[in-house]
N, C-alpha and C. Protein backbone atom coordinates (compact mmCIF):
# COMPACT_ATOMS: atom_id res chain seq x y z
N UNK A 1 29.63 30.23 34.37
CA UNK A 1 28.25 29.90 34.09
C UNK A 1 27.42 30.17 35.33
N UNK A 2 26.32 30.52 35.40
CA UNK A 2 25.45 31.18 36.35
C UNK A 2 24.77 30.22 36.51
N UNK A 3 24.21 30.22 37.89
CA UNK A 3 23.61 28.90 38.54
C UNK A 3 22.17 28.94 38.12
N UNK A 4 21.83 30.19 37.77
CA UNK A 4 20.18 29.78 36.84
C UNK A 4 20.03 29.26 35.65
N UNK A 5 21.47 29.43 35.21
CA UNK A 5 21.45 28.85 33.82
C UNK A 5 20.83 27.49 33.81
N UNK A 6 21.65 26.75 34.71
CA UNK A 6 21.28 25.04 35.01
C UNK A 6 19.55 24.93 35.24
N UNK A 7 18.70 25.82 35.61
CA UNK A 7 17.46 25.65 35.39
C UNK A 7 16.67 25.02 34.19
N UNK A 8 17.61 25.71 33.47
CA UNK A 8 16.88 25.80 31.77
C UNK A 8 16.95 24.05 31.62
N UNK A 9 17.72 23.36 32.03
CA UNK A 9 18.11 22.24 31.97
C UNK A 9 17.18 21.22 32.41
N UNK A 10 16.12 21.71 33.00
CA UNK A 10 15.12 20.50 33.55
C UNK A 10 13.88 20.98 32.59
N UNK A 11 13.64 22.79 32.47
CA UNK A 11 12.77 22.65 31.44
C UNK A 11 13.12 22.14 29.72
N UNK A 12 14.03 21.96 29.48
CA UNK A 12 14.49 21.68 28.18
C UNK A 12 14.50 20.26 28.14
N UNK A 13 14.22 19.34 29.29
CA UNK A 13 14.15 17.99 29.36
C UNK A 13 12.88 17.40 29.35
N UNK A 14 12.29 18.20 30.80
CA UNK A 14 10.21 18.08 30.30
C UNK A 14 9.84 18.44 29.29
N UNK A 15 10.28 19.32 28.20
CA UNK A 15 9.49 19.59 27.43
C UNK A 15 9.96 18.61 25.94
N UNK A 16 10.60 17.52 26.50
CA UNK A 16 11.14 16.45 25.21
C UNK A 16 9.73 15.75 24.69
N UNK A 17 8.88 15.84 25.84
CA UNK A 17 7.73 15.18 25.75
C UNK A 17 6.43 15.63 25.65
N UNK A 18 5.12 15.92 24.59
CA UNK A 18 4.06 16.64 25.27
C UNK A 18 3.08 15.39 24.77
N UNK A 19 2.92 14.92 26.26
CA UNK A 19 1.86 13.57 26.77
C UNK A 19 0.58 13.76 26.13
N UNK A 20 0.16 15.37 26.35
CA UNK A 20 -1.87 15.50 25.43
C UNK A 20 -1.32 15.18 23.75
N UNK A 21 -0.52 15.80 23.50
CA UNK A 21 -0.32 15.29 21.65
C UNK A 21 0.45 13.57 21.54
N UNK A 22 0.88 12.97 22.20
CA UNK A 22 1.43 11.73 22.25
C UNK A 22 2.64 11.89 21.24
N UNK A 23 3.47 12.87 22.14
CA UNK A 23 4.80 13.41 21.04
C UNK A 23 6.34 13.02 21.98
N UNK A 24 6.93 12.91 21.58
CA UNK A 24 8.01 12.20 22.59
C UNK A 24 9.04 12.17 21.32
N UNK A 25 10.16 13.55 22.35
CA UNK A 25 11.08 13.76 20.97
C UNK A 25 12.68 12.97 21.37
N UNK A 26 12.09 12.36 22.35
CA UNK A 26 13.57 11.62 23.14
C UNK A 26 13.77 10.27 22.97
N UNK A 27 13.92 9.69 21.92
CA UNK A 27 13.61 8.38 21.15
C UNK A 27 15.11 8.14 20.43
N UNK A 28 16.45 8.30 20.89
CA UNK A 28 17.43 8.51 20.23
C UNK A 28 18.32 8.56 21.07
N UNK A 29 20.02 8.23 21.22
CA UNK A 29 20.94 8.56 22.34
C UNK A 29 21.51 9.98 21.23
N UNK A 30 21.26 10.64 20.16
CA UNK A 30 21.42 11.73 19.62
C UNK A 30 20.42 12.88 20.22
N UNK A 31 19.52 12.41 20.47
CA UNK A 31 18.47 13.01 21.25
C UNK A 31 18.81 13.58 22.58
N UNK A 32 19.53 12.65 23.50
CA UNK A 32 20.25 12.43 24.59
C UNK A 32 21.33 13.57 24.72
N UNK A 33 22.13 13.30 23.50
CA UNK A 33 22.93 14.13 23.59
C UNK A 33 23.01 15.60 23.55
N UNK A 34 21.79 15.91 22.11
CA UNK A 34 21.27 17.57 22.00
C UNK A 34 21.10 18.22 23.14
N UNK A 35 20.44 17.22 24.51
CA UNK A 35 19.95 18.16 25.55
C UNK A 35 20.87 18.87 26.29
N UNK A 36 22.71 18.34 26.07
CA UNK A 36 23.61 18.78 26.73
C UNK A 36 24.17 20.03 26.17
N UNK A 37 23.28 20.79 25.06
CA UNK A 37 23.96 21.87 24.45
C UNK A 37 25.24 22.06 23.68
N UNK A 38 26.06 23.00 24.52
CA UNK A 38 27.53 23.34 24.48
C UNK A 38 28.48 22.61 25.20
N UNK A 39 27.61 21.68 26.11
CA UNK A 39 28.76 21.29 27.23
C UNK A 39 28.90 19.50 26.40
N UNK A 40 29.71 19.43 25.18
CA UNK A 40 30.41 18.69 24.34
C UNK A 40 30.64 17.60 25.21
N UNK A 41 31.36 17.91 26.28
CA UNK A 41 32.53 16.38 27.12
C UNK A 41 31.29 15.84 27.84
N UNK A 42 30.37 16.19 27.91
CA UNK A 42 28.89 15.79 28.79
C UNK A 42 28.20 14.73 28.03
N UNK A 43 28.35 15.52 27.01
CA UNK A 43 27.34 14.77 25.51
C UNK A 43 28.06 13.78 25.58
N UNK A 44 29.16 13.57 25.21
CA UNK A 44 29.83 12.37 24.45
C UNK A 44 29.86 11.12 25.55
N UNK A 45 29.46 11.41 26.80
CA UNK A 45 29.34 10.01 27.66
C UNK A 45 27.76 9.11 27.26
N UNK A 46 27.07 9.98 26.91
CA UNK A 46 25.66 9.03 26.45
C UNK A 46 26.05 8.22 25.88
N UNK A 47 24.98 6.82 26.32
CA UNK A 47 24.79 5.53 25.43
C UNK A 47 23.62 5.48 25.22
N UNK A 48 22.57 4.65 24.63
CA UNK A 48 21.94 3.99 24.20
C UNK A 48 20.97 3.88 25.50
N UNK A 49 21.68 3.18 26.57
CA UNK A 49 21.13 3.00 27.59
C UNK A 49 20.64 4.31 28.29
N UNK A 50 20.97 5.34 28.20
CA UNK A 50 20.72 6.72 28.93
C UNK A 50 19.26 7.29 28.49
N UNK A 51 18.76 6.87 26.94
CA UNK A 51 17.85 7.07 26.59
C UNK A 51 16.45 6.81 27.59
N UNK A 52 16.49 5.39 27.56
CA UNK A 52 15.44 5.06 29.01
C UNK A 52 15.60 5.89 30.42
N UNK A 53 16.74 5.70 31.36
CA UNK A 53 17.08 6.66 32.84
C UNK A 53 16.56 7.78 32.04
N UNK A 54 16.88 8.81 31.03
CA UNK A 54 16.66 9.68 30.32
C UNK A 54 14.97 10.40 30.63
N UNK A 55 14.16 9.59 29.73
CA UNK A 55 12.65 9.20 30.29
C UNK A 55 12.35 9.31 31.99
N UNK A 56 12.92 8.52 32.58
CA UNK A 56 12.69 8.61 33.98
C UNK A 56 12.47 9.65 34.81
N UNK A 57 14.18 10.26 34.52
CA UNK A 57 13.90 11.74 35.47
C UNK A 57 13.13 12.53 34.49
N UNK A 58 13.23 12.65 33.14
CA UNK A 58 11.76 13.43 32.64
C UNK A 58 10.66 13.03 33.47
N UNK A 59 10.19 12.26 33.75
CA UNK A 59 8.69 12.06 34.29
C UNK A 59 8.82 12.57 35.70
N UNK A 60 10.26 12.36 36.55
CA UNK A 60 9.77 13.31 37.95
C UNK A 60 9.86 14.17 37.86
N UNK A 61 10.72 15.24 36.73
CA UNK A 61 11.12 16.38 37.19
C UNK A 61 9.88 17.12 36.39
N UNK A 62 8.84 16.39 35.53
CA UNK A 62 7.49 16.98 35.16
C UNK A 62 6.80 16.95 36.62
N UNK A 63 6.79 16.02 37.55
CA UNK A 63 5.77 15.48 38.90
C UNK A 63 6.30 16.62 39.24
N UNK A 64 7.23 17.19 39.34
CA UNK A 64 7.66 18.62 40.19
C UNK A 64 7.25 19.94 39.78
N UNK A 65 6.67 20.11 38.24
CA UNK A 65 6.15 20.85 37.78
C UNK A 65 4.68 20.95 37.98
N UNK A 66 4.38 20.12 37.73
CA UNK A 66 2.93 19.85 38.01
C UNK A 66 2.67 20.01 39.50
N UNK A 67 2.80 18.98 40.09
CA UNK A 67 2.54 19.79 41.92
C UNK A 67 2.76 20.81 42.15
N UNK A 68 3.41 22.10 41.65
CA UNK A 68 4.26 23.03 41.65
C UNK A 68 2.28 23.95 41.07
N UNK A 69 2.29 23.23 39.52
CA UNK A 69 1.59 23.91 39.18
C UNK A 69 0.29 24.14 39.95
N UNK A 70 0.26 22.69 40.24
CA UNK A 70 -1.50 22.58 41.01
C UNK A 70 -1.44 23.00 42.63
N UNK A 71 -0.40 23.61 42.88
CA UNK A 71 -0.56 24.68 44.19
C UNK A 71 0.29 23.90 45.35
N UNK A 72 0.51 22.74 45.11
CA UNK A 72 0.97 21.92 46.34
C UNK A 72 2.37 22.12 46.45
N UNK A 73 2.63 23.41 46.88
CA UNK A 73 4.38 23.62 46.85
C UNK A 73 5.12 22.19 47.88
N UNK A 74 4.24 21.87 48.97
CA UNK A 74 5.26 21.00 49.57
C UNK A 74 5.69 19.53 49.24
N UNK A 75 4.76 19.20 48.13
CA UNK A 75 4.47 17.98 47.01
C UNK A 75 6.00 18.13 46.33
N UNK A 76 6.04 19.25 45.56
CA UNK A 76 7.23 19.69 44.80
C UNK A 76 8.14 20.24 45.29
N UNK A 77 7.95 20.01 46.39
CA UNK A 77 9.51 20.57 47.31
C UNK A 77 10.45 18.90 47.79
N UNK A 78 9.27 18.24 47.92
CA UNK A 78 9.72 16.67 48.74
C UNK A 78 10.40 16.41 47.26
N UNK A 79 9.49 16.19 45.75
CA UNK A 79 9.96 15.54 45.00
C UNK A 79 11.26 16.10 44.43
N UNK A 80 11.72 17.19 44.29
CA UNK A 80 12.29 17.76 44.22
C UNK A 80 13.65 17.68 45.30
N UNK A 81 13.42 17.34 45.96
CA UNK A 81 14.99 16.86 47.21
C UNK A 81 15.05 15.53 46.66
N UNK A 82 13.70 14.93 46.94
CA UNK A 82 14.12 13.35 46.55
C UNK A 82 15.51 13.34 44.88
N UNK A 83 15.42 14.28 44.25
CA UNK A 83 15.75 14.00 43.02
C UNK A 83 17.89 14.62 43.63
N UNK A 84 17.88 15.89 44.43
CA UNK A 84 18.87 16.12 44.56
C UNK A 84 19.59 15.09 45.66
N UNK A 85 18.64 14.41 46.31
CA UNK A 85 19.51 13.54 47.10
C UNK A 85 20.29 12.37 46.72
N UNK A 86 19.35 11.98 45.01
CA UNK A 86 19.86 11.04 44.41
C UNK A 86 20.81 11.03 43.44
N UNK A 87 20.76 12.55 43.05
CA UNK A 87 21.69 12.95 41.95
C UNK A 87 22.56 14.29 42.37
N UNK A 88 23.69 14.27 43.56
CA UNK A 88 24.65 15.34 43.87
C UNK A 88 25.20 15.77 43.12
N UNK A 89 25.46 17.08 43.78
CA UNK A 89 26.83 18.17 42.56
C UNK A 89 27.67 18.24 43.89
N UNK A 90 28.88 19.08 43.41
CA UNK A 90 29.73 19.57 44.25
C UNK A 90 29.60 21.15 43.60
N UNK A 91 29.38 22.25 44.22
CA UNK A 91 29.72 23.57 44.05
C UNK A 91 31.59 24.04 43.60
N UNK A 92 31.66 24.48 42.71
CA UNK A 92 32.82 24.85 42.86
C UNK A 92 32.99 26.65 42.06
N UNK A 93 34.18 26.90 42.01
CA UNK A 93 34.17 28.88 41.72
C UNK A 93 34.86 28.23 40.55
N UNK A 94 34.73 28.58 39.62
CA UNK A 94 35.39 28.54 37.93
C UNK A 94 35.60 30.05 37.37
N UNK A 95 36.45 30.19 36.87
CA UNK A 95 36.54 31.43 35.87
C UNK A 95 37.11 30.89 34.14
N UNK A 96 36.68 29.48 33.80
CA UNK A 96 37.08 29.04 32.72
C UNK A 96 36.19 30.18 31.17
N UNK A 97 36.66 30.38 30.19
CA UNK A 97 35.98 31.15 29.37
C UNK A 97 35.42 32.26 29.23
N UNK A 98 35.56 32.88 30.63
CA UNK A 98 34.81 34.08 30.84
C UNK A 98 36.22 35.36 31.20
N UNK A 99 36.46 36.27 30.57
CA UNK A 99 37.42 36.80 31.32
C UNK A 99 37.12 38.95 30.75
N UNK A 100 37.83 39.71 32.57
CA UNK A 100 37.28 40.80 32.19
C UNK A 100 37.94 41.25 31.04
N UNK A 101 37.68 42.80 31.31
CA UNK A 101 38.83 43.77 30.11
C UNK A 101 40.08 43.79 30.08
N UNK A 102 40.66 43.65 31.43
CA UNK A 102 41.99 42.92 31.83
C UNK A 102 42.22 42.04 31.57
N UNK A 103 41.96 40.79 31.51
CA UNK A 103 42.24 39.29 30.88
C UNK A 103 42.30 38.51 32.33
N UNK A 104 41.63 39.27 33.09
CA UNK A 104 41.03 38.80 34.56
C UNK A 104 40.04 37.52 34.61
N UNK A 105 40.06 36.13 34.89
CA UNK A 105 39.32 35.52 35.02
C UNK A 105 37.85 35.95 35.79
N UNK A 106 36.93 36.51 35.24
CA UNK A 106 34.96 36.71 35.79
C UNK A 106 35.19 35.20 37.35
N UNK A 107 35.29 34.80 38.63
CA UNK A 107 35.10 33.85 38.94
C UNK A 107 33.72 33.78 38.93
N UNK A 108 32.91 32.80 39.11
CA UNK A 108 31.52 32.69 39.17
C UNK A 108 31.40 30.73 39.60
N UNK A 109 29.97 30.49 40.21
CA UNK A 109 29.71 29.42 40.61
C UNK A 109 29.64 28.48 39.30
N UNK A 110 30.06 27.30 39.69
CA UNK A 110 29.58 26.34 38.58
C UNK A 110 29.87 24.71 39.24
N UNK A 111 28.65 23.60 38.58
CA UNK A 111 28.25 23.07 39.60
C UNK A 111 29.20 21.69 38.79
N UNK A 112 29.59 21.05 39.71
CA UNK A 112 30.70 20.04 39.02
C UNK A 112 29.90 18.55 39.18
N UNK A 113 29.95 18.19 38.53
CA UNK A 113 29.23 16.60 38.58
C UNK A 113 29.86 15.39 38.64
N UNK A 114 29.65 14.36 39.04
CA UNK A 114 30.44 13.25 39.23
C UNK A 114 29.87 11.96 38.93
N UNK A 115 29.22 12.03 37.39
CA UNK A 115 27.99 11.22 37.50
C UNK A 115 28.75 9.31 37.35
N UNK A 116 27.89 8.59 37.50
CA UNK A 116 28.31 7.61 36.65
C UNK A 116 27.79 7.21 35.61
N UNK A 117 27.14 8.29 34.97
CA UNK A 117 26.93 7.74 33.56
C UNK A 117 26.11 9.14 33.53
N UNK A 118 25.86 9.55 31.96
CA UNK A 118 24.94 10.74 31.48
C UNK A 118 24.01 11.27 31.96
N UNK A 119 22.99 10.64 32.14
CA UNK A 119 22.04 10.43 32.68
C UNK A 119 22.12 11.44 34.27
N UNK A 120 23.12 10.78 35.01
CA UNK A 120 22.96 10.74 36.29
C UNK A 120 23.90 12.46 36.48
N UNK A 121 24.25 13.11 35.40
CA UNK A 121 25.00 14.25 35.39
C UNK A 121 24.35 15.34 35.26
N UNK A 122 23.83 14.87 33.81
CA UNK A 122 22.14 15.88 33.72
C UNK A 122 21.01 15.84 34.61
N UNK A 123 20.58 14.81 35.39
CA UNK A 123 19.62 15.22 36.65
C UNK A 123 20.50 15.80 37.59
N UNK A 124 21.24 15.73 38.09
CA UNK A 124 22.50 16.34 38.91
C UNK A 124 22.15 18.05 38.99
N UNK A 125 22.24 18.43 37.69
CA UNK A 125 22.66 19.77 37.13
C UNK A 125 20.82 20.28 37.07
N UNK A 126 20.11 19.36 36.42
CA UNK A 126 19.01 19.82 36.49
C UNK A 126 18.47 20.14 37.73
N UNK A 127 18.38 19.43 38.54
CA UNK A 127 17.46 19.15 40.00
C UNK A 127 18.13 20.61 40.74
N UNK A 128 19.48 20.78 40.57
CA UNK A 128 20.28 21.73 41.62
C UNK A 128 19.58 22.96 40.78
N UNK A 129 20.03 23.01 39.58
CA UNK A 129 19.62 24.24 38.70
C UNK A 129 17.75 24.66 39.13
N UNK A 130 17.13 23.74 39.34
CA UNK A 130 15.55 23.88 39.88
C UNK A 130 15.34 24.51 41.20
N UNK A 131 16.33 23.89 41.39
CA UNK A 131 16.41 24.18 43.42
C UNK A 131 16.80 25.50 43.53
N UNK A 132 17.98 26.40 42.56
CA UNK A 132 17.97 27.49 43.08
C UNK A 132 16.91 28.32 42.17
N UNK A 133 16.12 28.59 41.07
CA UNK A 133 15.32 28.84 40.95
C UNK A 133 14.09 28.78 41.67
N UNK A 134 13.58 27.74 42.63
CA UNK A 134 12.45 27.57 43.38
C UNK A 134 12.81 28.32 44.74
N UNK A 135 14.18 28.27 45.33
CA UNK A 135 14.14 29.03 46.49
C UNK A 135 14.04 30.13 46.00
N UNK A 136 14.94 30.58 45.13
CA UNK A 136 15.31 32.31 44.68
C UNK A 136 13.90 32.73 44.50
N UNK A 137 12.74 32.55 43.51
CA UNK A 137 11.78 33.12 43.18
C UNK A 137 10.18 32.43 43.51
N UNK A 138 10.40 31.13 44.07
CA UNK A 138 9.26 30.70 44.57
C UNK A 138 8.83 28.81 44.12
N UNK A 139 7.92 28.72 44.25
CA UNK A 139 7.40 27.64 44.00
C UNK A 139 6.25 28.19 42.93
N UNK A 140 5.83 28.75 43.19
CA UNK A 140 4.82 29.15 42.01
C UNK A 140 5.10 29.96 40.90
N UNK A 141 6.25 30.24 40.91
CA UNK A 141 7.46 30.48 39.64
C UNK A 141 7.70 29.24 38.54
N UNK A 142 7.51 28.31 38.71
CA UNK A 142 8.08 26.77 38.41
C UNK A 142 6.04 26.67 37.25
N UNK A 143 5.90 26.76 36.29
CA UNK A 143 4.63 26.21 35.64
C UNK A 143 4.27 25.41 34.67
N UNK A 144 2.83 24.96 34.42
CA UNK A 144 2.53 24.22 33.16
C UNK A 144 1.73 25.37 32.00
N UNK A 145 2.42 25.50 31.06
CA UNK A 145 1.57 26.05 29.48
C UNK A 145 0.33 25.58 29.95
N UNK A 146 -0.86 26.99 29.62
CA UNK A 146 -1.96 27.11 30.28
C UNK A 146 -2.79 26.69 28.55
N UNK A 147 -1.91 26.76 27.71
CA UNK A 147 -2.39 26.31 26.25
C UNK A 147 -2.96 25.03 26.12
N UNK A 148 -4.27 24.56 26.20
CA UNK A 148 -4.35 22.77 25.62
C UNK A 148 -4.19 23.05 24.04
N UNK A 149 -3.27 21.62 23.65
CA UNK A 149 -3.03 20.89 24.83
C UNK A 149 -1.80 20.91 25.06
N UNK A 150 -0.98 22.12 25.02
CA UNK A 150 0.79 22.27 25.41
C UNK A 150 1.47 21.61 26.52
N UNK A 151 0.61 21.46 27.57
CA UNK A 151 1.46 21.88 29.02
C UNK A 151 2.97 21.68 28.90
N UNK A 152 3.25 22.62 27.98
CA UNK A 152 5.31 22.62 28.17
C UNK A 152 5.12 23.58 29.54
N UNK A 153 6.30 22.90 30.07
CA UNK A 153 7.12 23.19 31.44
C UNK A 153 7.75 25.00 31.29
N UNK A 154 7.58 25.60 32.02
CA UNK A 154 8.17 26.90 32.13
C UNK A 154 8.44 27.90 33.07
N UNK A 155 9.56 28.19 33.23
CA UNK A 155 10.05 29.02 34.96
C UNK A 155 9.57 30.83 34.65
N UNK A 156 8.81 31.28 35.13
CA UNK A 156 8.12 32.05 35.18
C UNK A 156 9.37 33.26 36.30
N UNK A 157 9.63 34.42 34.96
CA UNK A 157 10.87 35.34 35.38
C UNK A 157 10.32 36.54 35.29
N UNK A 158 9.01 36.51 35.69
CA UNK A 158 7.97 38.08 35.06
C UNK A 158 7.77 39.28 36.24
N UNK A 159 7.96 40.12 36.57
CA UNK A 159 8.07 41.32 37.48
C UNK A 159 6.91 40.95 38.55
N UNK A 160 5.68 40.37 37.90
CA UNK A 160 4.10 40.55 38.68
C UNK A 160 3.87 39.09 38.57
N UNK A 161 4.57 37.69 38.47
CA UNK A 161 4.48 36.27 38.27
C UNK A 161 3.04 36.08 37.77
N UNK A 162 2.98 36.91 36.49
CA UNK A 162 1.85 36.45 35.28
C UNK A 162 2.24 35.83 34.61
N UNK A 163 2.72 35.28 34.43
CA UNK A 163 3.35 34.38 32.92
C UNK A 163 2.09 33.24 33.23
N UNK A 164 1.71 32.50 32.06
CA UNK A 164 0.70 31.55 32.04
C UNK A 164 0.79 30.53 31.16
N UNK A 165 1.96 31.35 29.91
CA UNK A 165 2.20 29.84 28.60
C UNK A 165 3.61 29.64 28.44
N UNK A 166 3.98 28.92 27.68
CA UNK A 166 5.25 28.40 27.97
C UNK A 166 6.25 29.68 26.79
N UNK A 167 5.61 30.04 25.82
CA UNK A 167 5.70 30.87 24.73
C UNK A 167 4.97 31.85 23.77
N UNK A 168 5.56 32.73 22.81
CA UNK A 168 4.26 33.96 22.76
C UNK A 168 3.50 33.10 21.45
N UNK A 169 3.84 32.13 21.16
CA UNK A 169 2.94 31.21 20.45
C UNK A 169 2.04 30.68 21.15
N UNK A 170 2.15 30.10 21.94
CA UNK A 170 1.07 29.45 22.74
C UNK A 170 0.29 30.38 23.40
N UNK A 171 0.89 31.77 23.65
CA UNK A 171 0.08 32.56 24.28
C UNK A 171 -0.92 33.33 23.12
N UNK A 172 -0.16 33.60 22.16
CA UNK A 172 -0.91 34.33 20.80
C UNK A 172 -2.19 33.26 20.84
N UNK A 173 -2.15 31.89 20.67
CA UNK A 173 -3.27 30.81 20.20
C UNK A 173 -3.86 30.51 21.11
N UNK A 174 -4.26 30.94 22.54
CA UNK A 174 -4.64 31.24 23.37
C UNK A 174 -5.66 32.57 23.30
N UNK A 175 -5.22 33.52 22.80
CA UNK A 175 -5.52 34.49 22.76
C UNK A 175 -6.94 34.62 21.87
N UNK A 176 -6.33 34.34 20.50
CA UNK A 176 -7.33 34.08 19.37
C UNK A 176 -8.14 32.82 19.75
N UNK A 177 -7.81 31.59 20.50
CA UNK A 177 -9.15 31.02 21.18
C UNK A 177 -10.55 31.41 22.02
N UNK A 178 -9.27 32.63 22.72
CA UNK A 178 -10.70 32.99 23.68
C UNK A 178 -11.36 34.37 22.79
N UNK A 179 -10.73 34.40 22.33
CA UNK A 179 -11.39 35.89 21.18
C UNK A 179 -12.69 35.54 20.51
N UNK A 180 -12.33 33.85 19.65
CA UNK A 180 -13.00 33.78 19.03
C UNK A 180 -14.12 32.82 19.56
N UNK A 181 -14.54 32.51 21.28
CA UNK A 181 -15.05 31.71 21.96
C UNK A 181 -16.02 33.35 22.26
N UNK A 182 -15.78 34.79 22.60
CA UNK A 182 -16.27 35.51 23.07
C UNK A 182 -17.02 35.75 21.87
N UNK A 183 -16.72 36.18 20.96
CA UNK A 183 -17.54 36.32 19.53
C UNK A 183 -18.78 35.22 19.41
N UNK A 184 -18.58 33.85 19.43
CA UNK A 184 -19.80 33.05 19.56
C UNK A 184 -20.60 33.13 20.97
N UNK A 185 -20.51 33.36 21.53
CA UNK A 185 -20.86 33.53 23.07
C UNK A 185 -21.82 34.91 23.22
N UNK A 186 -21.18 36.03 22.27
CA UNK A 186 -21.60 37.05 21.78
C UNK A 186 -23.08 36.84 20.85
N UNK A 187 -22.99 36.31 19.82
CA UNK A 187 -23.34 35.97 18.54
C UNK A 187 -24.50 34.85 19.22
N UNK A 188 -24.30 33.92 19.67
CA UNK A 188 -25.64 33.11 20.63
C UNK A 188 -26.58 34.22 21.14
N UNK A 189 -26.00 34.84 22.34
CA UNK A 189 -26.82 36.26 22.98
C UNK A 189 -27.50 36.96 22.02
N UNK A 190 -27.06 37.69 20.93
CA UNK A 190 -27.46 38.32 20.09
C UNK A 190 -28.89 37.37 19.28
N UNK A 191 -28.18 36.23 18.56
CA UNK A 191 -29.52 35.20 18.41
C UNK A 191 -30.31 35.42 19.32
N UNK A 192 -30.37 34.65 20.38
CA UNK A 192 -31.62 34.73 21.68
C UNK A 192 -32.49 36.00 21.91
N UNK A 193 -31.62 36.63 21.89
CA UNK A 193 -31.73 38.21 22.20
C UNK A 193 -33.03 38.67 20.96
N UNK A 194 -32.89 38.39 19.95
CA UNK A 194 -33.57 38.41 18.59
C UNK A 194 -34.93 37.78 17.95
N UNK A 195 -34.83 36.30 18.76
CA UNK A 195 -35.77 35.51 18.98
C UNK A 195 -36.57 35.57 19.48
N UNK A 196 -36.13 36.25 21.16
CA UNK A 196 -37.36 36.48 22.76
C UNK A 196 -37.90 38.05 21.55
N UNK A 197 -37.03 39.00 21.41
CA UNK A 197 -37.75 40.37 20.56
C UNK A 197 -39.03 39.58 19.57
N UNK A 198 -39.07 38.71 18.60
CA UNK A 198 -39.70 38.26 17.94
C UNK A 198 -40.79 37.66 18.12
N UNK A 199 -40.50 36.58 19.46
CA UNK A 199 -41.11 36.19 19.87
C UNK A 199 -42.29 36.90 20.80
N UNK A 200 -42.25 37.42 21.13
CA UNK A 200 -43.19 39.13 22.12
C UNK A 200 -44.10 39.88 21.16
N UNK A 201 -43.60 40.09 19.63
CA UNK A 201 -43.85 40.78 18.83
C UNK A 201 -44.96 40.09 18.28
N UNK A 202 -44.99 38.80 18.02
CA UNK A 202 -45.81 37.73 17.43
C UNK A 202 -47.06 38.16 18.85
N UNK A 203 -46.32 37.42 20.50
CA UNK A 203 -47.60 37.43 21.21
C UNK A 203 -48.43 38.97 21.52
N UNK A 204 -47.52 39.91 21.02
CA UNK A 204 -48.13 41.15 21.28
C UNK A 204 -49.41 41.28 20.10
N UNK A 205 -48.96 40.53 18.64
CA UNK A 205 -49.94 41.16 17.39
C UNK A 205 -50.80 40.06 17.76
N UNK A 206 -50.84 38.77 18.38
CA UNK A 206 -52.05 37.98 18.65
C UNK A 206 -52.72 38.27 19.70
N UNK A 207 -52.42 39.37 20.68
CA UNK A 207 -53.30 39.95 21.62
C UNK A 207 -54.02 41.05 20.90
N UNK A 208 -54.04 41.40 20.44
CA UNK A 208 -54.68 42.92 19.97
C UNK A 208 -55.56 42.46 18.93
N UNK A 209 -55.88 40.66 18.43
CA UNK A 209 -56.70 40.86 18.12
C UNK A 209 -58.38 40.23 18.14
C-alpha cells in the first residue's frame, strides 16, 4: 500500500460532515467502521464509544484544512504535528498482497499502528497519510470545495494546482452558477442600457420643442 494512499483517509473523514448543510453522516459505530474500507481487522475494533473521539479528530483534521485553505501554511503545519505527535505509526516495508510476474513479493512502505482503540489507529494513519502529502506537494495542495455551501475537504493532485472543488459536480454547479449570475448581470446592463437610450430620446423630443 502506498503512503499516499493513507491521505485519502483524513479526506474521507472531513468530509463525514458538511457544517453549511447541518449534515453529519457519522452518527453510527457502522459509520465508524465504513471509513476503514478494506482494512476489515481495523473495522472490527470500533465501539460505540469511537463514534464521539471519531467527531474529534474530524474537527482538527478539518482546522488543518481550513488554515491550509486560508493561506496560513504554518497554522496547518503546527496543527497537523500536534495530531501526529498524539497519534504515532511505526513505518514498516510489507509485500503482503501485492506480488510481481514472478510471484516476487512488490516490497513497498506501509504504516503499522498500535492504537488503543479505533479511533486512535485511524488518526494515526490519517495525520501520517496528510503529512506526506503536505511535504510531497505543498500546503496549498491540502483544500476547501470552493462550491457554497460544500466545503468538502480535497488534496489537490493537478499539474498547475488549479483544482478549486472537491468534485466535477460541485465544479459543474459552480459553473452554471456563475453562467447564470453573468446572464443577469448581462440582462440588468442591457435594461439600463435601454432606459438611459429612452430616456435621452424623451429629453431630446422635449428640447426641440
Amino acid at each position: 500500500m502506498e503512503l499516499a494512499y493513507y491521505s485519502d483517509y483524513a479526506v474521507r473523514l472531513v468530509n463525514t460532515e458538511e457544517p453549511a448543510r447541518g449534515k453529519d453522516a457519522l452518527t453510527s459505530v457502522e459509520a465508524v467502521r465504513d471509513l476503514f474500507g478494506t482494512n476489515k481487522e481495523a473495522a472490527r475494533r470500533a465501539t460505540d464509544a469511537d463514534v464521539t473521539r471519531f467527531r474529534s479528530v474530524r474537527a482538527r483534521l478539518r482546522a488543518v484544512f481550513e488554515a491550509a485553505d486560508g493561506g496560513d501554511e504554518t497554522l496547518s503545519v503546527n496543527l497537523l504535528n500536534s495530531l501526529l505527535l498524539e497519534f504515532p505509526v511505526s513505518p514498516q516495508i510489507s509485500g503482503h498482497n501485492f506480488r510481481d510476474e514472478d510471484g516476487r513479493p512488490l516490497w513497498h512502505m506501509h504504516l503499522a499502528d498500535h492504537p488503543s482503540n479505533a479511533t486512535a489507529g485511524y488518526a494515526a494513519i490519517a495525520a501520517m497519510g496528510l503529512a506526506f502529502h503536505l511535504t510531497e506537494y505543498g500546503v496549498d495542495r491540502l483544500g476547501l470545495c470552493e462550491a457554497p455551501p460544500c466545503r468538502n475537504a480535497y488534496l489537490d493532485t493537478s499539474t498547475n494546482r488549479s483544482r478549486r472543488y472537491c468534485s466535477d459536480r460541485c465544479a459543474t454547479r459552480a459553473n452554471v452558477a456563475a453562467y447564470r449570475a453573468r446572464k443577469r448581470l448581462e440582462a440588468d446592463r442591457s435594461e439600463r442600457t435601454g432606459l438611459a437610450a429612452e430616456s435621452a430620446q424623451r429629453a431630446s423630443a422635449n428640447g426641440e420643442r
